[in-house]
PDB file of N, CA and C in Angstrom:
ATOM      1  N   UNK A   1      -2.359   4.073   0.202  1.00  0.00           N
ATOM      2  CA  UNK A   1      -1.650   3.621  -0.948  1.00  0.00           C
ATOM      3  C   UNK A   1      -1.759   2.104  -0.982  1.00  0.00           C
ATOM      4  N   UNK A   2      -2.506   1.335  -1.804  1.00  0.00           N
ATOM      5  CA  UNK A   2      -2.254  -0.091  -2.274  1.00  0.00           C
ATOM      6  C   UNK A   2      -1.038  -0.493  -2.127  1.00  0.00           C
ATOM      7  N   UNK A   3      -1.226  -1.307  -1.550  1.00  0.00           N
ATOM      8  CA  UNK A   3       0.667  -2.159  -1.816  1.00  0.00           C
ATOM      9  C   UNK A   3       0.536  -3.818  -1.769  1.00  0.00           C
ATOM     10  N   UNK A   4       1.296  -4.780  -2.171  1.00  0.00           N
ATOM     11  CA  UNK A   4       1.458  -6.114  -1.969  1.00  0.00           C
ATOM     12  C   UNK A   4       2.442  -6.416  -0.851  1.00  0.00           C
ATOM     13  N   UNK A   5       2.105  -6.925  -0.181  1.00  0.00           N
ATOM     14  CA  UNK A   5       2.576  -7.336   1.401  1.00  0.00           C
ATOM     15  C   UNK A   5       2.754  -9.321   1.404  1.00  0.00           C
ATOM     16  N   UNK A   6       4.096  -9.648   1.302  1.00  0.00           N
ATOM     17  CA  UNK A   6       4.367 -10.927   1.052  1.00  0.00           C
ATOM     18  C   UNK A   6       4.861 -11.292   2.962  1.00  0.00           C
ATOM     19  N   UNK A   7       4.151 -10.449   3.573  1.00  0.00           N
ATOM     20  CA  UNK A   7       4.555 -10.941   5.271  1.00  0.00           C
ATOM     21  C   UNK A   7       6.229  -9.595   6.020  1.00  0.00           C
ATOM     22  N   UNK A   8       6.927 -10.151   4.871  1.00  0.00           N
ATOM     23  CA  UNK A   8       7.670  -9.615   5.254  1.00  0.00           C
ATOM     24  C   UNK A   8       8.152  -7.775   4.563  1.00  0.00           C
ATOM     25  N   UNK A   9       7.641  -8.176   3.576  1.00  0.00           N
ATOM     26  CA  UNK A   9       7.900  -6.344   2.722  1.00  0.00           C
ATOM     27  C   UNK A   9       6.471  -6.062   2.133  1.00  0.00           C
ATOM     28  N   UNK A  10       5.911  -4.843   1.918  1.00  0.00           N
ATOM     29  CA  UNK A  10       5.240  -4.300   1.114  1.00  0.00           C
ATOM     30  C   UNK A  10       5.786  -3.444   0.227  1.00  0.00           C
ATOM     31  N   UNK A  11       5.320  -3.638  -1.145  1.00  0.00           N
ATOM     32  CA  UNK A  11       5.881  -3.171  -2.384  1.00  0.00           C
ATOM     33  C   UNK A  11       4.262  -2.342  -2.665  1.00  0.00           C
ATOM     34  N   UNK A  12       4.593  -0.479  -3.513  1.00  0.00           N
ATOM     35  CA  UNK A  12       3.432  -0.465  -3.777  1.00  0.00           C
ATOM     36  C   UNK A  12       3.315  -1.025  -5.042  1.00  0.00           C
ATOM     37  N   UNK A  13       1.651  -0.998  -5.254  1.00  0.00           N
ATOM     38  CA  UNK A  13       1.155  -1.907  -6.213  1.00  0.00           C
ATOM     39  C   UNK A  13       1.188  -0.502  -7.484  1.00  0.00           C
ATOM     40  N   UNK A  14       1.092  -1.071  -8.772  1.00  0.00           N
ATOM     41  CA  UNK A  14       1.578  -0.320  -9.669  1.00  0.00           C
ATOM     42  C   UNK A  14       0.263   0.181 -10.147  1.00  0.00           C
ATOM     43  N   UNK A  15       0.540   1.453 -10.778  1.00  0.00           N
ATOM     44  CA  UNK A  15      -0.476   2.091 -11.489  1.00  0.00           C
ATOM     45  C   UNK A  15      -1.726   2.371 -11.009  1.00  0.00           C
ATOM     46  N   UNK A  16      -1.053   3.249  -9.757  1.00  0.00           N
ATOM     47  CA  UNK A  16      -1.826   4.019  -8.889  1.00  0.00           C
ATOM     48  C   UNK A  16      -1.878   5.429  -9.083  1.00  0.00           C
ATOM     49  N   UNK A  17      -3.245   5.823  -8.915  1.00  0.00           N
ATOM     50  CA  UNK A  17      -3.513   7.721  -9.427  1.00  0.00           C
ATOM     51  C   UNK A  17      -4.215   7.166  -8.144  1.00  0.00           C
ATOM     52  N   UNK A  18      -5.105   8.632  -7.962  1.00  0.00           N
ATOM     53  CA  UNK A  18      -6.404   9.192  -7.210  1.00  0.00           C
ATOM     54  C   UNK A  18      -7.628   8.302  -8.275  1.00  0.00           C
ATOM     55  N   UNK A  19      -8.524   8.069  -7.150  1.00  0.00           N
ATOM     56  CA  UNK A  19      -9.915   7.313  -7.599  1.00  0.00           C
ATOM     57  C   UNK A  19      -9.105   6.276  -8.784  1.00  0.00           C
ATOM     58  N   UNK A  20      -8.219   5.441  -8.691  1.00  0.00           N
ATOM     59  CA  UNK A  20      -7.662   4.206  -9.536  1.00  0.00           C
ATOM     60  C   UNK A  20      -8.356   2.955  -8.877  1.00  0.00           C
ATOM     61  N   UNK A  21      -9.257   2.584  -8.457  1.00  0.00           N
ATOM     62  CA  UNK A  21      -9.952   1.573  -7.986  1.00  0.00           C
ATOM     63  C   UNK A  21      -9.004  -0.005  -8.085  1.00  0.00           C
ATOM     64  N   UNK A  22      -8.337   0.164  -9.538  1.00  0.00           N
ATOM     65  CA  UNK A  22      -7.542  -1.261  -9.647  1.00  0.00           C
ATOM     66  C   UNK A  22      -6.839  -1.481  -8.909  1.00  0.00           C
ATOM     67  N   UNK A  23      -5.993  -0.984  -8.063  1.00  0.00           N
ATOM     68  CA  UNK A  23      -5.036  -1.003  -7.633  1.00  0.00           C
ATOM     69  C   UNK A  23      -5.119  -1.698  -5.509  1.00  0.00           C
ATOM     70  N   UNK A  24      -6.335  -0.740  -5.138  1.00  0.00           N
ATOM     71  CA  UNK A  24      -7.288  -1.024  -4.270  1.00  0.00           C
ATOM     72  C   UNK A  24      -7.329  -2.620  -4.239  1.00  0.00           C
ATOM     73  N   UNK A  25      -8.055  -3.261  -5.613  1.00  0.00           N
ATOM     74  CA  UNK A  25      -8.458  -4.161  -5.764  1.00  0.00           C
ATOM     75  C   UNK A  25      -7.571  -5.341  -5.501  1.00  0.00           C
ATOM     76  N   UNK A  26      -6.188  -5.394  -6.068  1.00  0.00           N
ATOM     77  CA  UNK A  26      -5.329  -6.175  -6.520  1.00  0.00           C
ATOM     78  C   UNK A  26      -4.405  -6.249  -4.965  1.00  0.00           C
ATOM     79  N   UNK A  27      -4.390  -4.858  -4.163  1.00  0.00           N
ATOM     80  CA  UNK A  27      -3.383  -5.069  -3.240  1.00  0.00           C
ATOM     81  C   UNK A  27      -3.610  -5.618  -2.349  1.00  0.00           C
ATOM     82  N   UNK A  28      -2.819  -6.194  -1.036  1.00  0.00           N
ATOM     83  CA  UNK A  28      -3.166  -7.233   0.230  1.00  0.00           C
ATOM     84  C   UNK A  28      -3.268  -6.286   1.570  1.00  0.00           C
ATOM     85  N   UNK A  29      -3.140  -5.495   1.178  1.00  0.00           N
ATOM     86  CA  UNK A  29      -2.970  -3.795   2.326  1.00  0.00           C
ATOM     87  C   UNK A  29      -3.097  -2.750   1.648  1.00  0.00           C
ATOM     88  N   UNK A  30      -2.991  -1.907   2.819  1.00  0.00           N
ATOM     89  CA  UNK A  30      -3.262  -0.361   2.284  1.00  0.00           C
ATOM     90  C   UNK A  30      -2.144   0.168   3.414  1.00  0.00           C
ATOM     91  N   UNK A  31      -0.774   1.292   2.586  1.00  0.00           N
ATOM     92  CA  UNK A  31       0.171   1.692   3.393  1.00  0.00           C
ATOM     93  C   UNK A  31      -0.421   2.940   3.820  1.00  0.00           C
ATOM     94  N   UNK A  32      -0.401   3.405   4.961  1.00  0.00           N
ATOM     95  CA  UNK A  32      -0.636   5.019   5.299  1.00  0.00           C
ATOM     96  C   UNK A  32       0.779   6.046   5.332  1.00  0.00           C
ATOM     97  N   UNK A  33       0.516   6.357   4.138  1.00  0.00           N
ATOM     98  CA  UNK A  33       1.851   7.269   3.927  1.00  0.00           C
ATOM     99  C   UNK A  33       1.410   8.699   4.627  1.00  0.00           C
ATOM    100  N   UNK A  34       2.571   9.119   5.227  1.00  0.00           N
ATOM    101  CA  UNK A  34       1.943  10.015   6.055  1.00  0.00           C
ATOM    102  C   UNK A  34       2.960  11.527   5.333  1.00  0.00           C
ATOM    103  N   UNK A  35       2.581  12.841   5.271  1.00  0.00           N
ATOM    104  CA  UNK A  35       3.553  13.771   4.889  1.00  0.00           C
ATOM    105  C   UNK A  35       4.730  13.670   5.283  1.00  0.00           C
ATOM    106  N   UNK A  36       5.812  13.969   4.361  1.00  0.00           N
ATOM    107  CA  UNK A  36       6.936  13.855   4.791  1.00  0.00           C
ATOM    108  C   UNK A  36       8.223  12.481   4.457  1.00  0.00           C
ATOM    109  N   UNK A  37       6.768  11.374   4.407  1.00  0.00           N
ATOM    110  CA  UNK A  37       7.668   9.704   4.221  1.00  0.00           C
ATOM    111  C   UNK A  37       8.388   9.891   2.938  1.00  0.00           C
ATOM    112  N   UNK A  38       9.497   9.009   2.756  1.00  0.00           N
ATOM    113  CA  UNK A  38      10.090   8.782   1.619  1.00  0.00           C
ATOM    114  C   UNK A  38      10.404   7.332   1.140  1.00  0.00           C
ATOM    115  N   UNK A  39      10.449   7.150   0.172  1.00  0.00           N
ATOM    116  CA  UNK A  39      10.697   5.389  -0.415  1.00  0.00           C
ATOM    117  C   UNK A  39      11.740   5.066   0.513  1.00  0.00           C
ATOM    118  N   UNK A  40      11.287   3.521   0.763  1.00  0.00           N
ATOM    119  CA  UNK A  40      12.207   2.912   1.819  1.00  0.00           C
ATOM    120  C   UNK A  40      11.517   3.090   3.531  1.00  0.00           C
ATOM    121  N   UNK A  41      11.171   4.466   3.820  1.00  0.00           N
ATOM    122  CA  UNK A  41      10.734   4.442   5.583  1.00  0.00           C
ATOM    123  C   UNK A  41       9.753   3.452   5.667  1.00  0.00           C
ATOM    124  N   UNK A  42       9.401   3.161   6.407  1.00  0.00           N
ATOM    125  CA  UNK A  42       8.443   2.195   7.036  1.00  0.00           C
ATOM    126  C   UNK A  42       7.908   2.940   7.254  1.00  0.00           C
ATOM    127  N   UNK A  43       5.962   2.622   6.935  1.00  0.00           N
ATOM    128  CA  UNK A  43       4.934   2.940   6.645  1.00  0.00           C
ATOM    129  C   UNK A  43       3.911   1.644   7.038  1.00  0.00           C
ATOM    130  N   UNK A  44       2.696   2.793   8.477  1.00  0.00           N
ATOM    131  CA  UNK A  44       1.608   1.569   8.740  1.00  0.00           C
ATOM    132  C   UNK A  44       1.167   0.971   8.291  1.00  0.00           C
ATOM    133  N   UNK A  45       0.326  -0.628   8.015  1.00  0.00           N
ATOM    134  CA  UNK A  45      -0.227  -1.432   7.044  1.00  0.00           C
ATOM    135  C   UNK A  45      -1.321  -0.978   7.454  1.00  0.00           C
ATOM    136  N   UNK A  46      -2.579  -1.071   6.618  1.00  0.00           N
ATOM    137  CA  UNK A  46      -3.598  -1.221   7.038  1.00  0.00           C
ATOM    138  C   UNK A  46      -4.145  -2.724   6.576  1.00  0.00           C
ATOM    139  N   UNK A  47      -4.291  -4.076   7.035  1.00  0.00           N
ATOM    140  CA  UNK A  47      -4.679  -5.333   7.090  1.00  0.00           C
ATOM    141  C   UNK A  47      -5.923  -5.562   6.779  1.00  0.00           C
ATOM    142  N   UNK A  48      -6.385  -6.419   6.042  1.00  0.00           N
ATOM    143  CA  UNK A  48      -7.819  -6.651   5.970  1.00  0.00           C
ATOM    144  C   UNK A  48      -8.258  -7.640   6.695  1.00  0.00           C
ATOM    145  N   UNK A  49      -9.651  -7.399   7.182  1.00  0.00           N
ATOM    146  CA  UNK A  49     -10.075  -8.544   7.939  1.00  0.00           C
ATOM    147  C   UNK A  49      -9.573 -10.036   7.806  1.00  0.00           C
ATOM    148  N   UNK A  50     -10.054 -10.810   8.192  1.00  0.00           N
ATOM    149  CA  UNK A  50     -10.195 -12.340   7.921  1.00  0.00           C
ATOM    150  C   UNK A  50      -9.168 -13.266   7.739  1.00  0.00           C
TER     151      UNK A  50
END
């Protein structure tokens, strides 16, 4: 899931479907929502290089 990550929170990024490429594009991470999570749990970042 795209999300914006300001260090301290990640928010997901809006106007996300399946194959939505924009969203990919625009976010600073990727959350791994795993079955089961609900808004609010804490969820892994995935970080981009560099």
């Amino acid at each position: 899931m795209p999300v914006a990550w300001d260090g301290a929170e990640a928010r997901i990024v809006e106007g996300h479907r399946s194959a939505f490429l924009h969203g990919a594009a625009v976010g600073d991470a990727l959350a791994v929502l795993t079955p089961g999570w609900t808004a609010g749990s804490p969820a892994p970042l995935v970080l981009p290089a560099g």
